[in-house]
Protein backbone atom coordinates (compact mmCIF):
# COMPACT_ATOMS: atom_id res chain seq x y z
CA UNK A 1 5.52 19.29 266.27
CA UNK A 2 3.91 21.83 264.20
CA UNK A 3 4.34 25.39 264.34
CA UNK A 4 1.02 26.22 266.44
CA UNK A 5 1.74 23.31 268.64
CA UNK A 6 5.03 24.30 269.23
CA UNK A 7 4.57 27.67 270.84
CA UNK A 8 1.30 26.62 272.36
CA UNK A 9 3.78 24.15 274.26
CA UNK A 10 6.38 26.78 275.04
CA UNK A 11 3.69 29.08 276.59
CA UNK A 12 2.20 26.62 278.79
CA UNK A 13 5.21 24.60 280.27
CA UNK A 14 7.25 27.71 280.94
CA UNK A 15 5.23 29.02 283.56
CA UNK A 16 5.04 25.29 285.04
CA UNK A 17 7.20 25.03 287.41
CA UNK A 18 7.82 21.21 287.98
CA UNK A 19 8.53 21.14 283.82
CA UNK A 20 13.04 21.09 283.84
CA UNK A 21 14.47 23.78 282.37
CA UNK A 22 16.61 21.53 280.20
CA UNK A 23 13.43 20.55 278.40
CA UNK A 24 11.79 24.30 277.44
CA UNK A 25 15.45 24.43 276.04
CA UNK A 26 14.92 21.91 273.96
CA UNK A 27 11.34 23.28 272.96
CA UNK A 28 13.41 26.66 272.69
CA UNK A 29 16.37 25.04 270.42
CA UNK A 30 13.14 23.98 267.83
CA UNK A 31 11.65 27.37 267.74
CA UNK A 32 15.09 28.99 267.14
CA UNK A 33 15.25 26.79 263.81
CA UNK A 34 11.66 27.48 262.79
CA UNK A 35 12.11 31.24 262.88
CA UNK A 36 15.77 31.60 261.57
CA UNK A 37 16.88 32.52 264.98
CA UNK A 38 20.14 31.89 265.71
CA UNK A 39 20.59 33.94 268.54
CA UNK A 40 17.89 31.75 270.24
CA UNK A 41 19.04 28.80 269.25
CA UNK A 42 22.80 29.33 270.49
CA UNK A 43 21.81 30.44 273.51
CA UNK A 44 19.68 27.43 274.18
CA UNK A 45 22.15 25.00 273.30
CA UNK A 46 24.88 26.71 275.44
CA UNK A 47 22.60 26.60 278.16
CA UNK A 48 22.17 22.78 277.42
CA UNK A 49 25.64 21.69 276.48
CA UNK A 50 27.85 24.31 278.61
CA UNK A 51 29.69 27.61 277.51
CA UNK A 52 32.97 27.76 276.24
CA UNK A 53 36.45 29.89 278.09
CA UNK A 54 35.51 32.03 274.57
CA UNK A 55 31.92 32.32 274.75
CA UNK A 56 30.27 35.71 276.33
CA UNK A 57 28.47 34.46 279.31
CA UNK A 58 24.48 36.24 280.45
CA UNK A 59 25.48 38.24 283.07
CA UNK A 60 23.25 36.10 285.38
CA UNK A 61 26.13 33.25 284.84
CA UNK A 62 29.03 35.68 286.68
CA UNK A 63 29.14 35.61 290.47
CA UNK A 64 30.84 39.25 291.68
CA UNK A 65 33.30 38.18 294.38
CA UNK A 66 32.48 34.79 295.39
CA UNK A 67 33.87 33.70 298.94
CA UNK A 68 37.58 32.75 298.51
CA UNK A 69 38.63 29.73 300.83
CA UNK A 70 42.19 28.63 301.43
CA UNK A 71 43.56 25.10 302.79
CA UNK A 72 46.92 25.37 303.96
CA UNK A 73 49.72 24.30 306.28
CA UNK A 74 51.76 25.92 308.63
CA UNK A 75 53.92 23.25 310.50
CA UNK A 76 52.02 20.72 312.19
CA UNK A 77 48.96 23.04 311.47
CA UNK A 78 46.61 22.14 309.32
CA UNK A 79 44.01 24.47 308.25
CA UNK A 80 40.62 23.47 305.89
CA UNK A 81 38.08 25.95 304.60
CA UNK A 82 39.58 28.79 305.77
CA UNK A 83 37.82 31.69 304.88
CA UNK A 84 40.17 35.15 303.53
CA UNK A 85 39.54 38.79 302.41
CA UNK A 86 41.43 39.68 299.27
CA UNK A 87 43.03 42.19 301.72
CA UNK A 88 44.45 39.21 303.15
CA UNK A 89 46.77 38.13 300.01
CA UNK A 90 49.91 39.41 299.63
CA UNK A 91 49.40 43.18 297.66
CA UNK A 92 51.68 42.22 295.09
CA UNK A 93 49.55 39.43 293.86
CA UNK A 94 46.30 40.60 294.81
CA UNK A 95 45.25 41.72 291.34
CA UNK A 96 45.52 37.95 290.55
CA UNK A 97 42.16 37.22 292.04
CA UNK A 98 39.38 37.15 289.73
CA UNK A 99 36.22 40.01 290.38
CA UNK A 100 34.26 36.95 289.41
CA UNK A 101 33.58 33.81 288.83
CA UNK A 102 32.16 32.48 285.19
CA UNK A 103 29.77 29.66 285.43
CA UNK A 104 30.66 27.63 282.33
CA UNK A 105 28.66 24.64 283.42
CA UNK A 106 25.65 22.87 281.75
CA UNK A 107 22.50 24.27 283.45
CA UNK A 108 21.28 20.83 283.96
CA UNK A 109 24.95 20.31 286.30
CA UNK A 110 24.29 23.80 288.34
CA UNK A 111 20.70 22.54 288.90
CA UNK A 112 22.21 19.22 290.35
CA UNK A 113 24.87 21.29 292.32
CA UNK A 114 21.81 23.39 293.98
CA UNK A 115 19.93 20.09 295.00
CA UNK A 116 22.75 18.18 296.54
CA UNK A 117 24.05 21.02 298.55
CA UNK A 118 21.16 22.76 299.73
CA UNK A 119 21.69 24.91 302.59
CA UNK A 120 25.84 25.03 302.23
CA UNK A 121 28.14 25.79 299.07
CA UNK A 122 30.20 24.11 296.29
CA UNK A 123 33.51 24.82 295.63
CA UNK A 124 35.14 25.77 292.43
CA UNK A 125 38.59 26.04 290.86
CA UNK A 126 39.94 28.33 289.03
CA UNK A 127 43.28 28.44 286.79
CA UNK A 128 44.37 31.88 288.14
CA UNK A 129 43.71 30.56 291.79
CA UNK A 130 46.30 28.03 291.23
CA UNK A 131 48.76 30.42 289.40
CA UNK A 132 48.13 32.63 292.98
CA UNK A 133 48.63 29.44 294.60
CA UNK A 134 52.02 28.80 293.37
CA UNK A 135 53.36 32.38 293.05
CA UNK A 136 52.18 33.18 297.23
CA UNK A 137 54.17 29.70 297.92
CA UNK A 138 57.04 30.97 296.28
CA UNK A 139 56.93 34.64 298.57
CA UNK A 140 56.62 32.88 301.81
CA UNK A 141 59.57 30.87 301.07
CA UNK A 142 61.82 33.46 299.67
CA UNK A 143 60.78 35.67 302.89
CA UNK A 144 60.64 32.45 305.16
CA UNK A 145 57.00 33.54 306.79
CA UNK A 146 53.60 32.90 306.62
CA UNK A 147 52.35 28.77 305.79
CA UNK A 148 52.35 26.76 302.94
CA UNK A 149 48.57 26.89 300.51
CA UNK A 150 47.53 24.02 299.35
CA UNK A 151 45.16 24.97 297.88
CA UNK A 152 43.05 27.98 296.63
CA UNK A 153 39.46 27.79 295.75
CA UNK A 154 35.69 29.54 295.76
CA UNK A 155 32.64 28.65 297.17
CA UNK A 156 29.20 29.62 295.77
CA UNK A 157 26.17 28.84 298.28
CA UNK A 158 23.61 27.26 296.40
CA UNK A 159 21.17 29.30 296.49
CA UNK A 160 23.10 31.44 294.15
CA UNK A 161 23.24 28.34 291.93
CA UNK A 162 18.95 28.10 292.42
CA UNK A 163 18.75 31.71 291.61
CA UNK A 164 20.90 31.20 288.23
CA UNK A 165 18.41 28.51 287.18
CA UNK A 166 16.07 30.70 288.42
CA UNK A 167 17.47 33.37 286.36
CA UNK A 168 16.89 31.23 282.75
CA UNK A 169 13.43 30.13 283.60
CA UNK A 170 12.84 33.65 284.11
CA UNK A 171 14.44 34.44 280.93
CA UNK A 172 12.68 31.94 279.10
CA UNK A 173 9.03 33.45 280.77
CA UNK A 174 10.13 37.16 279.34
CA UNK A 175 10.92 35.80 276.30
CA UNK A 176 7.69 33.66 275.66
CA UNK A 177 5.81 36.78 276.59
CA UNK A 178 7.69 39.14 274.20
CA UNK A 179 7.14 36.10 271.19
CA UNK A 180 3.40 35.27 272.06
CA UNK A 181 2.18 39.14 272.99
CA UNK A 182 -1.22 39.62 270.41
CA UNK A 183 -0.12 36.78 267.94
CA UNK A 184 -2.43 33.90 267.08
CA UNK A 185 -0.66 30.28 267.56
CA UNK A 186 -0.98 29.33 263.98
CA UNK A 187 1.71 32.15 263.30
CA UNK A 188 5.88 32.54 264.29
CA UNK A 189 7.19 35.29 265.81
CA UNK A 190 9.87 37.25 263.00
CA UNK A 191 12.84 36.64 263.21
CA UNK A 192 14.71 39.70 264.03
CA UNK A 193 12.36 40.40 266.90
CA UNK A 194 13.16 36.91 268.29
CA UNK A 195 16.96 37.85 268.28
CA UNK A 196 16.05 41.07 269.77
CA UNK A 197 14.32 39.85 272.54
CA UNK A 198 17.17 37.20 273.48
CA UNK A 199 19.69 39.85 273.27
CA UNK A 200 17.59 41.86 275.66
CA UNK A 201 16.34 39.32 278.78
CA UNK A 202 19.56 36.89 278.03
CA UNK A 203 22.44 39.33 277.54
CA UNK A 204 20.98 43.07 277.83
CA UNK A 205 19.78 45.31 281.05
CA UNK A 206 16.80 42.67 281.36
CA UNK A 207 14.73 44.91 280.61
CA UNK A 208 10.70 43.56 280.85
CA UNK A 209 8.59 44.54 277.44
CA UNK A 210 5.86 42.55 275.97
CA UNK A 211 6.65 44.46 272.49
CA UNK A 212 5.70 42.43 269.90
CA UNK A 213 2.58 43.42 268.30
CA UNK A 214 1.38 41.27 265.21
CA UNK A 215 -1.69 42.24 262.72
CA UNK A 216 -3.33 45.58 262.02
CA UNK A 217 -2.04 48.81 262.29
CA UNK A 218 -2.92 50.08 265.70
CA UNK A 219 -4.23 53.66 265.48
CA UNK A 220 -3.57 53.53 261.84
CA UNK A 221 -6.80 55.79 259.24
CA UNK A 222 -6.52 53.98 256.32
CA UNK A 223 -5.95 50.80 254.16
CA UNK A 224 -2.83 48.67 254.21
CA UNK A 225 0.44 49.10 255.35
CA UNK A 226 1.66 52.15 253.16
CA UNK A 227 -1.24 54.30 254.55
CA UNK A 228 -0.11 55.74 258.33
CA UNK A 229 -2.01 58.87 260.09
CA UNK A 230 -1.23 59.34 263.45
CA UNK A 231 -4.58 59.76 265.83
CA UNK A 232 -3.85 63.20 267.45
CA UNK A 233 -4.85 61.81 271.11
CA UNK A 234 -5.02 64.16 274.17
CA UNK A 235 -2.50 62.12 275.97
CA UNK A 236 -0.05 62.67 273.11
CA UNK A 237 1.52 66.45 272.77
CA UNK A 238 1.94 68.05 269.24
CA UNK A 239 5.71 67.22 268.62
CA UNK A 240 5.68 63.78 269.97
CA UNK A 241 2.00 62.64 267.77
CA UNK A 242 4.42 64.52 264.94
CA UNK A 243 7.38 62.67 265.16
CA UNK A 244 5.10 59.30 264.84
CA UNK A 245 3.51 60.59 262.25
CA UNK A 246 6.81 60.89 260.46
CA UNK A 247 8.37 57.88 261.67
CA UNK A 248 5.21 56.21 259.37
CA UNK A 249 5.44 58.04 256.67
CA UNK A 250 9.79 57.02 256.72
CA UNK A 251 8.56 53.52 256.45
CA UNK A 252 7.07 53.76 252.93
CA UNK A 253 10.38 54.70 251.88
CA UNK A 254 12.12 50.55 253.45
CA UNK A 255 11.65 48.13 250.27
CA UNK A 256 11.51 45.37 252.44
CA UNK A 257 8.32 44.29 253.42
CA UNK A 258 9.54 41.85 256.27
CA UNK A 259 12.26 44.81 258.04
CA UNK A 260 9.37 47.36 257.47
CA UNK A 261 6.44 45.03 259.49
CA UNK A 262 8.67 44.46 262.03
CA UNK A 263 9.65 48.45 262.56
CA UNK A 264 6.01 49.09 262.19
CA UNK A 265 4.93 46.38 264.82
CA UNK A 266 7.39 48.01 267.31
CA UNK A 267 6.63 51.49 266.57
CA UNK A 268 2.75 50.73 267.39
CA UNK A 269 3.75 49.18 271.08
CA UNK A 270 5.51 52.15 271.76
CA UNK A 271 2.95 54.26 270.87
CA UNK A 272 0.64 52.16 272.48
CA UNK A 273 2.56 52.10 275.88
CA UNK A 274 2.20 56.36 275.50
CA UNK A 275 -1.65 56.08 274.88
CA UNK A 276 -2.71 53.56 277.49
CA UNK A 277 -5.21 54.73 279.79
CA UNK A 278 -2.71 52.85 282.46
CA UNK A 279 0.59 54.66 281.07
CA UNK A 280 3.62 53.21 282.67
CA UNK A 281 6.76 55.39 282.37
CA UNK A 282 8.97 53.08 283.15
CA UNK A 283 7.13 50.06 280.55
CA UNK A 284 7.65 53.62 278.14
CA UNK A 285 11.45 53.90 278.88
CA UNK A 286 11.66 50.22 277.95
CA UNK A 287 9.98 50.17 274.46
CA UNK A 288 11.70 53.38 273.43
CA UNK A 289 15.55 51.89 273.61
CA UNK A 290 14.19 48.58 272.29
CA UNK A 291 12.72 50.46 269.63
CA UNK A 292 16.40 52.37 269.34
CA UNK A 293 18.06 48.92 268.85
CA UNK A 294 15.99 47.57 266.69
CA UNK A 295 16.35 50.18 264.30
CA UNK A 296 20.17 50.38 264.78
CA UNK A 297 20.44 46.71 264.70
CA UNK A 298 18.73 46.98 261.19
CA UNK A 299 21.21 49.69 260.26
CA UNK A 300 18.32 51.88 259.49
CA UNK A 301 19.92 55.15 259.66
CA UNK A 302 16.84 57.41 258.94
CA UNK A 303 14.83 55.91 260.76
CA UNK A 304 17.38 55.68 264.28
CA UNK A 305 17.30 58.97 263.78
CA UNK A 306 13.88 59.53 263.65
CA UNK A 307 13.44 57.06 266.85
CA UNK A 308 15.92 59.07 268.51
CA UNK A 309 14.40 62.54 268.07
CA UNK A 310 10.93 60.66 269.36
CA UNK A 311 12.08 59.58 272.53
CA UNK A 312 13.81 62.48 273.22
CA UNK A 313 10.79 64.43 272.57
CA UNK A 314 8.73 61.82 274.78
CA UNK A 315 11.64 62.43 277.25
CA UNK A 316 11.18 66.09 277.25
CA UNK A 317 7.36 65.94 277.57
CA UNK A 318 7.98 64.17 280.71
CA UNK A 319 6.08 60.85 279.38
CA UNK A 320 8.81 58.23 279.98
């Protein structure tokens, strides 16, 4: 697949809904390798193939206090499914319940899960569950009270599995719309803004930007990429159009045409976002701290500081 097919293809099976996630993965595991992405193209294949006990999980893939079911006997008593509070376990081994539960499963599995138990749960183990397991056992019988567990376990309803399917496709939609924002198909999106982006929607505050801006200086008097005057517009005051102006004039001094096209592309959407007739503060907020970590990813020191001093002053001016 060439390079225009193969975002073409991304872009219009992501928002189709009947297309299986495991497949845009596979789309996404061949655009990580086209643009040097590795971020992209680990996440993808985790997502395929399952994380590892080591791996970070997207915070999408942790469920905050799932349900925590007990079987257990008491006598002739036998009790199934038995729903308790993590008030209800002894207080010296209550810290040994997880705060969550990681979801280390291929997606293509959790999508199964969903389907086959719509409208009730599925159960999962855990290995500090059965360490609780055996250390309650071993209270009751030194203090002779209380029954015997057989076992501990959680239960996730699936619609929490759906939404964590849910969660990737939406991922993958952010991500496509970050990568194919004012870019012609016959072009890749850079690398480093690819990596960005996935760090962002996949691991990050999920925060919604369509960023990437690819071509011409926007709002740029001049010819080529070494000559940057900021357009003084109404919207703008003094000391924030200043700051962009020197945030420009900082890039002439990066040797690297590649790191200084990709700080210029994401300087222009956020001074885009300031000069829309439609100005969103909140779409503002967003570009300015991925602006901050793209520069700080590129350790860029002049010009972090420089981004930093601009959205403070954008801050300040009450603009976002």
């Amino acid at each position: 697949m060439k390079d225009r097919e193969l975002l073409q293809a991304l872009r219009d099976r992501v928002l189709d809904e009947d297309r299986a996630v495991a497949e845009l993965l596979r789309l996404c595991l061949m655009l990580g390798q086209r643009t040097g992405s590795a971020d992209l193209r680990v996440w993808a294949r985790r997502e395929l193939n399952g994380y590892g006990n080591d791996d970070v999980l997207p915070t999408y893939r942790n469920i905050p206090e799932p349900s925590l079911l007990a079987d257990s006997t008491n006598g002739f008593q036998i009790a199934k499914n038995e729903m308790i509070s993590r008030w209800g376990v002894p207080e010296d081994l209550r810290d040994m319940v997880p705060e969550q539960l990681r979801l280390q499963q291929p997606i293509n599995e959790l999508e199964h899960l969903a389907a086959s138990h719509s409208g009730s749960g599925v159960t999962f183990t855990h290995a500090a569950l059965q360490l609780l397991t055996a250390r309650w056992n071993q209270l009751n019988r030194r203090e002779r009270r209380g029954p015997m567990i057989e076992r501990l376990y959680f239960l996730v309803g699936a619609s929490q599995l759906a939404g964590v399917v849910d969660r990737v496709r939406t991922s993958l939609v952010e991500v496509v719309s970050d990568l194919t924002a004012d870019i012609s198909f016959d072009q890749l999106p850079d690398k480093r803004m690819v990596d960005t982006s996935v760090q962002i929607h996949m691991y990050g505050s999920g925060d919604q930007n369509n960023i990437i801006v690819h071509g011409a200086n926007h709002g740029v008097i001049g010819a080529g990429h070494q000559s940057h005057q900021v357009q003084n517009s109404p919207s703008l005051p003094t000391e924030v159009a200043e700051r962009f102006g020197r945030l420009y004039e900082a890039l002439d001094e990066l040797d690297d045409p590649d790191t200084r096209a990709t700080i210029e592309n994401a300087i222009d959407a956020y001074e885009e976002s300031l000069t829309a007739p439609d100005s969103d503060p909140e779409q503002v907020r967003e570009r300015g701290r991925l602006l901050s970590r793209l520069t700080e990813s590129l350790g860029v020191t002049m010009l972090a500081t420089g981004v930093f001093e601009l959205v403070k002053a954008v801050s300040a001016a009450g603009l976002g």
